[in-house]
Protein backbone atom coordinates (compact mmCIF):
# COMPACT_ATOMS: atom_id res chain seq x y z
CA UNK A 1 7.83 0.26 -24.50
CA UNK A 2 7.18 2.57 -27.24
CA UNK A 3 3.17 3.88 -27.45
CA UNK A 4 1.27 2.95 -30.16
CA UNK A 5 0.76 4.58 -33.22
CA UNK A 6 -1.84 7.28 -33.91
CA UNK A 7 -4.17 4.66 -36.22
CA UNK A 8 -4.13 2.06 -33.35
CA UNK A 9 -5.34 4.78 -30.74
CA UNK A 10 -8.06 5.70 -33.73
CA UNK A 11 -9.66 2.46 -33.33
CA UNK A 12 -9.60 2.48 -29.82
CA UNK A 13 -11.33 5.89 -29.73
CA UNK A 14 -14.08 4.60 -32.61
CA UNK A 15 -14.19 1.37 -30.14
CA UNK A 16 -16.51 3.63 -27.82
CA UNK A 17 -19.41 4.31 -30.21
CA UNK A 18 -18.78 1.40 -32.65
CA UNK A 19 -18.52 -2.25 -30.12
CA UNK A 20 -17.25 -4.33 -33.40
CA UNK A 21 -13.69 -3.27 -33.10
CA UNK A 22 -13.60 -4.89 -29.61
CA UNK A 23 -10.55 -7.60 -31.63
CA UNK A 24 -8.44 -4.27 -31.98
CA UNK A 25 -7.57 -4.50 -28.57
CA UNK A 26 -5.80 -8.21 -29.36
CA UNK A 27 -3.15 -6.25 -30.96
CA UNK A 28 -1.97 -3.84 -27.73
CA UNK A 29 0.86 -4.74 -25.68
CA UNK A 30 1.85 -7.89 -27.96
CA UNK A 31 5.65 -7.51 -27.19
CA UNK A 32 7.79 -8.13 -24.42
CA UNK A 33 10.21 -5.17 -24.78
CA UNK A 34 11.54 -2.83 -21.82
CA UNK A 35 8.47 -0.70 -20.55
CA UNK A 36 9.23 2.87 -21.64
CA UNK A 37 6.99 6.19 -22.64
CA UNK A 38 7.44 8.53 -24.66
CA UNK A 39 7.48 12.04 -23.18
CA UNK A 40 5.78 13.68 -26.34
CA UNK A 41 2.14 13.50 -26.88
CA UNK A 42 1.29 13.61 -30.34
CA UNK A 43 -2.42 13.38 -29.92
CA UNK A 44 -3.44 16.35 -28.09
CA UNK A 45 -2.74 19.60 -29.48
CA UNK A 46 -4.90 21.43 -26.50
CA UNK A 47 -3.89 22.16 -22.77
CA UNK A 48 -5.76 19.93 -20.34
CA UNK A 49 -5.84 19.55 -16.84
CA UNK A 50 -7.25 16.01 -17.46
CA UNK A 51 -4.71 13.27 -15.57
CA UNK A 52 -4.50 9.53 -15.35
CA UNK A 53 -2.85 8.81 -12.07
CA UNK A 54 -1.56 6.11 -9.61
CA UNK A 55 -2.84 6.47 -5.81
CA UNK A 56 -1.09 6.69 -3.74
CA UNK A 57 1.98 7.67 -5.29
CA UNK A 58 4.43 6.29 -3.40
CA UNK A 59 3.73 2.93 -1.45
CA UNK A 60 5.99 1.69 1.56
CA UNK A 61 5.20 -2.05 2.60
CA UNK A 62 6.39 -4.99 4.28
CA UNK A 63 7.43 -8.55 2.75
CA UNK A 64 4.34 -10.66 2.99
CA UNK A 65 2.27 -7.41 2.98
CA UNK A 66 -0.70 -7.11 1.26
CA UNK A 67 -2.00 -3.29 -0.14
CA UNK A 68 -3.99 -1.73 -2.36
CA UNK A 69 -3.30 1.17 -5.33
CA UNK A 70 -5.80 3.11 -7.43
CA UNK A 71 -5.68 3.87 -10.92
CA UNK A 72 -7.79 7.34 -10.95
CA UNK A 73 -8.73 9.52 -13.92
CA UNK A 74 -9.22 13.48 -12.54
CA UNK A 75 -10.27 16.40 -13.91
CA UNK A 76 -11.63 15.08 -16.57
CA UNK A 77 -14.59 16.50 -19.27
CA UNK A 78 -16.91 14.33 -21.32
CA UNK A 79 -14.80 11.09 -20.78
CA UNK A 80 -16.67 8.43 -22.86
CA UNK A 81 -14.02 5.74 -22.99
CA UNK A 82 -10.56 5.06 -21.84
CA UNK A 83 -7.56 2.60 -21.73
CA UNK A 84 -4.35 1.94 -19.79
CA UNK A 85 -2.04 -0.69 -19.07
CA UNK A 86 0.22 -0.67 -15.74
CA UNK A 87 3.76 -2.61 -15.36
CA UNK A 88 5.58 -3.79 -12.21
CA UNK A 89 8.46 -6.17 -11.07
CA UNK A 90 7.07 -9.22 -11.08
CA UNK A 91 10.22 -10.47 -8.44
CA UNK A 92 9.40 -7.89 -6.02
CA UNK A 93 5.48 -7.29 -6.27
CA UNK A 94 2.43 -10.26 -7.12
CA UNK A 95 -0.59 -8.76 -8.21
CA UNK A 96 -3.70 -10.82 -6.41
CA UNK A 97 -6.51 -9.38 -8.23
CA UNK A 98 -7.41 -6.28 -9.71
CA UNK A 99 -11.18 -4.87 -9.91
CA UNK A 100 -12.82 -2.06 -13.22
CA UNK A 101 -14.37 0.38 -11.48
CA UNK A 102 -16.88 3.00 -13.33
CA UNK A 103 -18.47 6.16 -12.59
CA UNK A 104 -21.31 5.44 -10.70
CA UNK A 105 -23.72 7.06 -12.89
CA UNK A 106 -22.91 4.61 -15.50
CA UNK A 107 -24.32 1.94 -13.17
CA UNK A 108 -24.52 -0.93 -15.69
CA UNK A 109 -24.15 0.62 -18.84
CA UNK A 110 -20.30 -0.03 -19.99
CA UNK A 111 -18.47 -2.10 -21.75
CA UNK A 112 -15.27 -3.69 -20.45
CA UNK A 113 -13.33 -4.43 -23.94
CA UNK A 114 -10.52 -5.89 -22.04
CA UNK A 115 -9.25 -6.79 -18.88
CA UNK A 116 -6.76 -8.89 -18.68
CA UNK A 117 -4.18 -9.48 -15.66
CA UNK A 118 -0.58 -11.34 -15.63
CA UNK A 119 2.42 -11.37 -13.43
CA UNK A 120 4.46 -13.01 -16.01
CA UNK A 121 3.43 -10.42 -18.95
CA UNK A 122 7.76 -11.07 -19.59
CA UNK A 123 10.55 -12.14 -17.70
CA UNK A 124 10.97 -8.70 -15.71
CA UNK A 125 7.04 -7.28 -15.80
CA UNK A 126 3.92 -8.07 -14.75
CA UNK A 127 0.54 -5.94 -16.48
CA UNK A 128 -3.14 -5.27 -16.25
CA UNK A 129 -4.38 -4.36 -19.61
CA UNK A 130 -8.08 -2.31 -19.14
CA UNK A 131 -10.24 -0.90 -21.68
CA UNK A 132 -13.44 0.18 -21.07
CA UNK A 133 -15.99 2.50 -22.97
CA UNK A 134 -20.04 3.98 -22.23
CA UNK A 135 -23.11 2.75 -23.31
CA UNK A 136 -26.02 4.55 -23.98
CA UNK A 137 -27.60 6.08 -22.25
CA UNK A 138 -25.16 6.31 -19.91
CA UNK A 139 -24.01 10.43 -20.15
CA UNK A 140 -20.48 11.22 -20.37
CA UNK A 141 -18.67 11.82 -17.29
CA UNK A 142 -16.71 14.67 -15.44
CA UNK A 143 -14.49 14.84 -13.13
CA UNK A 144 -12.78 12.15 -10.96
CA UNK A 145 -13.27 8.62 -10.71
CA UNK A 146 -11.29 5.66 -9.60
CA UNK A 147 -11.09 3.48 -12.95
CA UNK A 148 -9.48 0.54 -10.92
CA UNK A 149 -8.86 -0.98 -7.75
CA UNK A 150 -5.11 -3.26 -7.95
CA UNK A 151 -4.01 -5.14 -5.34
CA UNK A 152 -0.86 -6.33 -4.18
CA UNK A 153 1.20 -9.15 -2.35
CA UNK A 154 5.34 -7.77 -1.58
CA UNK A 155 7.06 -10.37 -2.86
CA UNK A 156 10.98 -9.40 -1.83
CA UNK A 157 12.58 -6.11 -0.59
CA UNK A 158 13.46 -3.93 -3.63
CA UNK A 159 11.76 -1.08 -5.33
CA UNK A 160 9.63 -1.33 -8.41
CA UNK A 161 7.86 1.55 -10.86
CA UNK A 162 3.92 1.18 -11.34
CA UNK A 163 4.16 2.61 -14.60
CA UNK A 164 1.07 3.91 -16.74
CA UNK A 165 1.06 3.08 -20.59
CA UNK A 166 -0.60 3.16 -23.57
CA UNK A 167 -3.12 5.32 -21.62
CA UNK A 168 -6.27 6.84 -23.93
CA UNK A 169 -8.88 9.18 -22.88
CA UNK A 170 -11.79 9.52 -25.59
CA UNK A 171 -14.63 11.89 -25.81
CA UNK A 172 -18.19 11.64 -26.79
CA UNK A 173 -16.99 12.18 -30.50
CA UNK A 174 -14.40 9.41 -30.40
CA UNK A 175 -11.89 11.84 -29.70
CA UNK A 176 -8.93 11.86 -27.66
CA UNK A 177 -8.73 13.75 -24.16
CA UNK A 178 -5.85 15.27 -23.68
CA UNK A 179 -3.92 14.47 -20.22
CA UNK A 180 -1.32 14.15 -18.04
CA UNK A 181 0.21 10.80 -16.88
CA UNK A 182 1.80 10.61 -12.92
CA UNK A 183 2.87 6.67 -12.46
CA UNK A 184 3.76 5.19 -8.85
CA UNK A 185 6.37 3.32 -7.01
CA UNK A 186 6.21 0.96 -4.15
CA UNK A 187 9.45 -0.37 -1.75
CA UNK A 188 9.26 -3.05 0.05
CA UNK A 189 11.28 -3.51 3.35
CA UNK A 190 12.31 -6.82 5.37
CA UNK A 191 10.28 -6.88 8.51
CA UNK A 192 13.12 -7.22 11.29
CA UNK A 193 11.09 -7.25 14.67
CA UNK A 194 8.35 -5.80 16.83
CA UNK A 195 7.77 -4.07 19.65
CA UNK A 196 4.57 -3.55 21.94
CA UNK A 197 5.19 -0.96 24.78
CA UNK A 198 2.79 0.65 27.73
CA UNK A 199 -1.01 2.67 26.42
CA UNK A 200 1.34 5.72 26.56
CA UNK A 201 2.51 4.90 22.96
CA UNK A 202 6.57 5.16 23.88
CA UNK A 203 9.06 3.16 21.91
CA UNK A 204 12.88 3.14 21.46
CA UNK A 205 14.19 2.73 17.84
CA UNK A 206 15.72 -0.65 17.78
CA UNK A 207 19.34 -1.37 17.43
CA UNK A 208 18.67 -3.17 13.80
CA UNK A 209 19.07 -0.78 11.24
CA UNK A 210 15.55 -0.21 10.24
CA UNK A 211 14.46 2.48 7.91
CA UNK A 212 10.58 2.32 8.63
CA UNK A 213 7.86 1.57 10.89
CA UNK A 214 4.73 0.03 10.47
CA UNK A 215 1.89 0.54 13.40
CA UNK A 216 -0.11 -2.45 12.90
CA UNK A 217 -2.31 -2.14 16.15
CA UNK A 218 -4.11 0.19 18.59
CA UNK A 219 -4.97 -0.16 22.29
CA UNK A 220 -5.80 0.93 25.55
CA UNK A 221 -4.26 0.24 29.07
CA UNK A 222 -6.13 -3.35 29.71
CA UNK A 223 -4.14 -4.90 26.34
CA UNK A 224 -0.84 -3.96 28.59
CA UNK A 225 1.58 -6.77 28.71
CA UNK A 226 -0.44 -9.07 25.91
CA UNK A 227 3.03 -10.23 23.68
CA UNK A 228 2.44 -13.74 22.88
CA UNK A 229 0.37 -16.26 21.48
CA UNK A 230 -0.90 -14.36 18.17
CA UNK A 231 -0.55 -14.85 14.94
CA UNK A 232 1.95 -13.19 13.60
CA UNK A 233 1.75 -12.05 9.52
CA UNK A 234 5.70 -12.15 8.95
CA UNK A 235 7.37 -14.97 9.38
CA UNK A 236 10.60 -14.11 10.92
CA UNK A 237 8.57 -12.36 13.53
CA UNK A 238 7.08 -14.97 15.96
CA UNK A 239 5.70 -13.37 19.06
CA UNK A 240 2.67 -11.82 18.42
CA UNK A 241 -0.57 -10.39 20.79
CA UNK A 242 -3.75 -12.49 20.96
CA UNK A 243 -5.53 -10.61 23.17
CA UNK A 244 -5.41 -12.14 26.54
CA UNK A 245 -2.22 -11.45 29.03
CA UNK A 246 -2.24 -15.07 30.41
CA UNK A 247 0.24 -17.58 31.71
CA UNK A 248 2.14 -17.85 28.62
CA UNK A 249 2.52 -13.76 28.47
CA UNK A 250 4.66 -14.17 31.83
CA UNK A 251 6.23 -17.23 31.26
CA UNK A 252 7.69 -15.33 27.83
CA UNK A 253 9.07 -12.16 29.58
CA UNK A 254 10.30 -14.61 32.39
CA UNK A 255 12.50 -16.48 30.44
CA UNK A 256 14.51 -12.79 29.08
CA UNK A 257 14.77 -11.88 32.33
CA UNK A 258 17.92 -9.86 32.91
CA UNK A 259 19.06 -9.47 29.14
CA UNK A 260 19.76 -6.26 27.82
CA UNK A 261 19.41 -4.82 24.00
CA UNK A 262 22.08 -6.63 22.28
CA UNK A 263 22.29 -9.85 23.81
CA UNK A 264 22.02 -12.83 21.69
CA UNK A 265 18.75 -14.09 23.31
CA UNK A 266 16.89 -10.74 22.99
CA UNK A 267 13.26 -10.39 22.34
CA UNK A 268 12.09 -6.62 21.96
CA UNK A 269 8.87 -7.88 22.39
CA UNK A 270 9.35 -8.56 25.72
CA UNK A 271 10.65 -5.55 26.57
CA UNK A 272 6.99 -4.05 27.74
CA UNK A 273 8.64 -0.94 29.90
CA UNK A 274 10.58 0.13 26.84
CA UNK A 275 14.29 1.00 28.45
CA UNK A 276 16.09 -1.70 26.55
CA UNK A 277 16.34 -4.06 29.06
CA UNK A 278 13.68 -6.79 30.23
CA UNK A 279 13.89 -6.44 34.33
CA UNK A 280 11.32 -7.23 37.16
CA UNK A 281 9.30 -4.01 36.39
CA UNK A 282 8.30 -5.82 33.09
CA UNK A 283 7.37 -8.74 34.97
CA UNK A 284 5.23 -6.70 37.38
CA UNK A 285 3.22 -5.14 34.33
CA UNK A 286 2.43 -8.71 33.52
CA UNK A 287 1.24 -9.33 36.78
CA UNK A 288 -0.55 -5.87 37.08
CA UNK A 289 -2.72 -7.05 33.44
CA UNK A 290 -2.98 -10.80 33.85
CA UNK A 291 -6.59 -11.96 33.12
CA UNK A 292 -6.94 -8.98 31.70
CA UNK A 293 -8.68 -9.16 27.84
CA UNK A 294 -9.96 -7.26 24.69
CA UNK A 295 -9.94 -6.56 20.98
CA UNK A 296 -6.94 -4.44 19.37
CA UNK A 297 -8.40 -1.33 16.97
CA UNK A 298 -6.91 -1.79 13.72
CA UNK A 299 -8.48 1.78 12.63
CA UNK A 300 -5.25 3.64 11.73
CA UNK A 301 -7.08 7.07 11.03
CA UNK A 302 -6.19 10.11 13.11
CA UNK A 303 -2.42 8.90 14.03
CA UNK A 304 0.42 10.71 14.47
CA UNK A 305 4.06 10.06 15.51
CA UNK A 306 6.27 12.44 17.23
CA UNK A 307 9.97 11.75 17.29
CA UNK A 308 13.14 12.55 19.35
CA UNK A 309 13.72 15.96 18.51
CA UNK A 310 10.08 16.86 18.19
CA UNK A 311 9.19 16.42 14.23
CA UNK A 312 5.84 15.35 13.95
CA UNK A 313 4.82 12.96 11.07
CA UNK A 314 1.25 11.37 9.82
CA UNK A 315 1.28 7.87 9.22
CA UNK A 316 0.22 6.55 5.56
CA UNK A 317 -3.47 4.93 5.67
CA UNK A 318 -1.77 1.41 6.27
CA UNK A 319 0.36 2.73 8.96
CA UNK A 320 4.01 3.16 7.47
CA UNK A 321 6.55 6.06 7.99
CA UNK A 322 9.90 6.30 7.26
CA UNK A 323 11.88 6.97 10.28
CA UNK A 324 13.64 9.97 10.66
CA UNK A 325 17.43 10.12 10.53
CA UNK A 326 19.30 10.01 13.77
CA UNK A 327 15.77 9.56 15.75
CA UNK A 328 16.19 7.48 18.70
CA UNK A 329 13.11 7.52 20.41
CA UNK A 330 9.05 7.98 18.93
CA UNK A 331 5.35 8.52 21.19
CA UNK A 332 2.75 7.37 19.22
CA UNK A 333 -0.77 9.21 19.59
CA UNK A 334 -4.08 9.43 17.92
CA UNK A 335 -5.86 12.33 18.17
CA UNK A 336 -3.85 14.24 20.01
CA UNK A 337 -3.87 11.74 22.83
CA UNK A 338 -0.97 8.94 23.40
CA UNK A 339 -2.11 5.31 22.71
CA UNK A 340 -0.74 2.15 22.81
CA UNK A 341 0.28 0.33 19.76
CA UNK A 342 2.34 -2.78 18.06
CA UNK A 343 4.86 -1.21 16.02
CA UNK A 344 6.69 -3.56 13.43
CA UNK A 345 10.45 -2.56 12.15
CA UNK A 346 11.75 -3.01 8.69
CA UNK A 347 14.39 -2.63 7.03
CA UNK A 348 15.64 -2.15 2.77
């Protein structure tokens, strides 16, 4: 999508001292052509360390995932004003909602000359179209503030761009700022199964061809041998903790008895003494935990997960990591110290 001529970004700089021209902004994005940028800047003609960005960068979910991606301006001097629009694949990504956010010594004193949000912008692309500009006496701001919170539904495995466009920075004098431009990505994967092992954090990579891991939830030795019952967030993955290691816990790992990895009946979630085959020692953690009940810690700060082989890795804040190749086995720990966990597999 080619970026707008100089005049157009004119008026949206004179939009932050002069509120009239908000109608100007009825004129951006009005076509449904490919989203491209140009690579040349014709605005600036100083060096800047200014930057409109996507955070995080890079974004690995599940289908039927919900997360959450920043639009942040950094490094910035005098800012007084600014637009963007972002584009994604509206068949593998649904945006839900998507929040302004202003520097918080602004408090009320902005004015939000668009916002507008739609996952049928085209046929390929959804957008979110923001402009926003000061008010007296707000003062002009420096450096880094989140300029929007975007969130997200995953929609189908694939990979889509978040792609910055159209961005402006203005000054105090209606001038532009000038800046650097780092879009995202996001990939969704098929969640393929689960697996929910002993407190010391030990699992086996499953024989399904998975590509990343998702730890969706923490606990301690008492939450042993809770696999049923929840409510599980992916469909096609039906047993689920809720907490309590009851009757239907052991009536669950009961009926795999005697199957090994492979077999057409398999549950890996039954497979609580991770070896890859559901035996009386998983039974007897059932009957070591039954009555046994608590609340999972869904705090995924401070993890770490080492694999076969001994590479370390750190978790993304919503608990995804791309699985090493040829790893076979992982010990999950947080702090230093091995927990327990619910780890869910997926795959591209």
């Amino acid at each position: 999508m080619a970026r707008m001529a100089r005049s157009k970004a004119n008026l949206f700089l004179s939009a932050i001292l002069v509120t009239s021209l908000l109608i100007t902004f009825g004129l951006f994005g009005a076509t449904d052509k490919p989203i491209t940028r140009q690579a040349t800047r014709a605005l600036a003609q100083v060096q800047s360390t200014a930057g409109i960005i996507v955070d995080p960068s890079t974004t690995l979910v599940l289908k039927g995932a919900v997360f959450t991606i920043n639009v942040k301006i950094i490094n910035v001097s005098n800012l007084c004003g600014w637009q963007f629009e972002l584009y994604w694949s509206n068949s593998v990504l649904n945006c839900t909602t998507a929040a302004i956010q202003t520097p918080p010594e602004w408090q009320n004193n902005y004015y939000n000359f668009s916002h507008s949000l739609n996952n049928n912008f085209n046929a390929t692309h959804g957008r979110l179209l923001d402009a926003v500009a000061r008010l007296k006496p707000a003062p002009p701001f420096n450096g880094s503030t989140t300029v929007a919170t975007v969130n997200f539904g995953a929609l189908q495995a694939g990979m889509t761009s978040l792609t910055l466009d159209n961005d402006e920075l203005g000054d105090w004098l209606a001038e532009p700022i000038a800046h650097t431009v780092s879009h995202g990505s996001s990939i969704v994967y098929n969640p393929v199964c689960a697996m929910k092992t002993l407190a010391n954090g030990y699992f086996y990579i499953p024989s399904v061809n998975d590509t990343i891991l998702k730890i969706e939830l923490l606990f301690n030795e008492t939450l042993v041998a809770d696999q049923t019952s929840g409510v599980s967030p992916y469909p096609n993955i039906t047993k689920w903790p809720n907490g309590v290691v009851d009757i239907y816990d052991a009536i669950f790992v009961q009926g795999h008895l005697g199957q090994q990895e492979g077999n057409a009946n398999w549950e890996y979630m039954a497979d609580v003494v991770a070896d890859k085959v559901i035996d009386i020692y998983d039974a007897i953690k059932v009957g070591n935990h039954y009555g046994n009940s608590g609340t999972y810690d869904t705090n995924l700060t401070s993890l770490s997960i080492t694999f076969s082989g001994g590479n370390t890795f750190t978790p993304d804040l919503n608990g995804y990591i791309q699985i090493p190749q040829n790893a076979t086995s992982f010990t999950v720990y947080r702090n230093g110290s091995q927990t327990g966990a619910l780890v869910v597999f997926g795959k591209g």
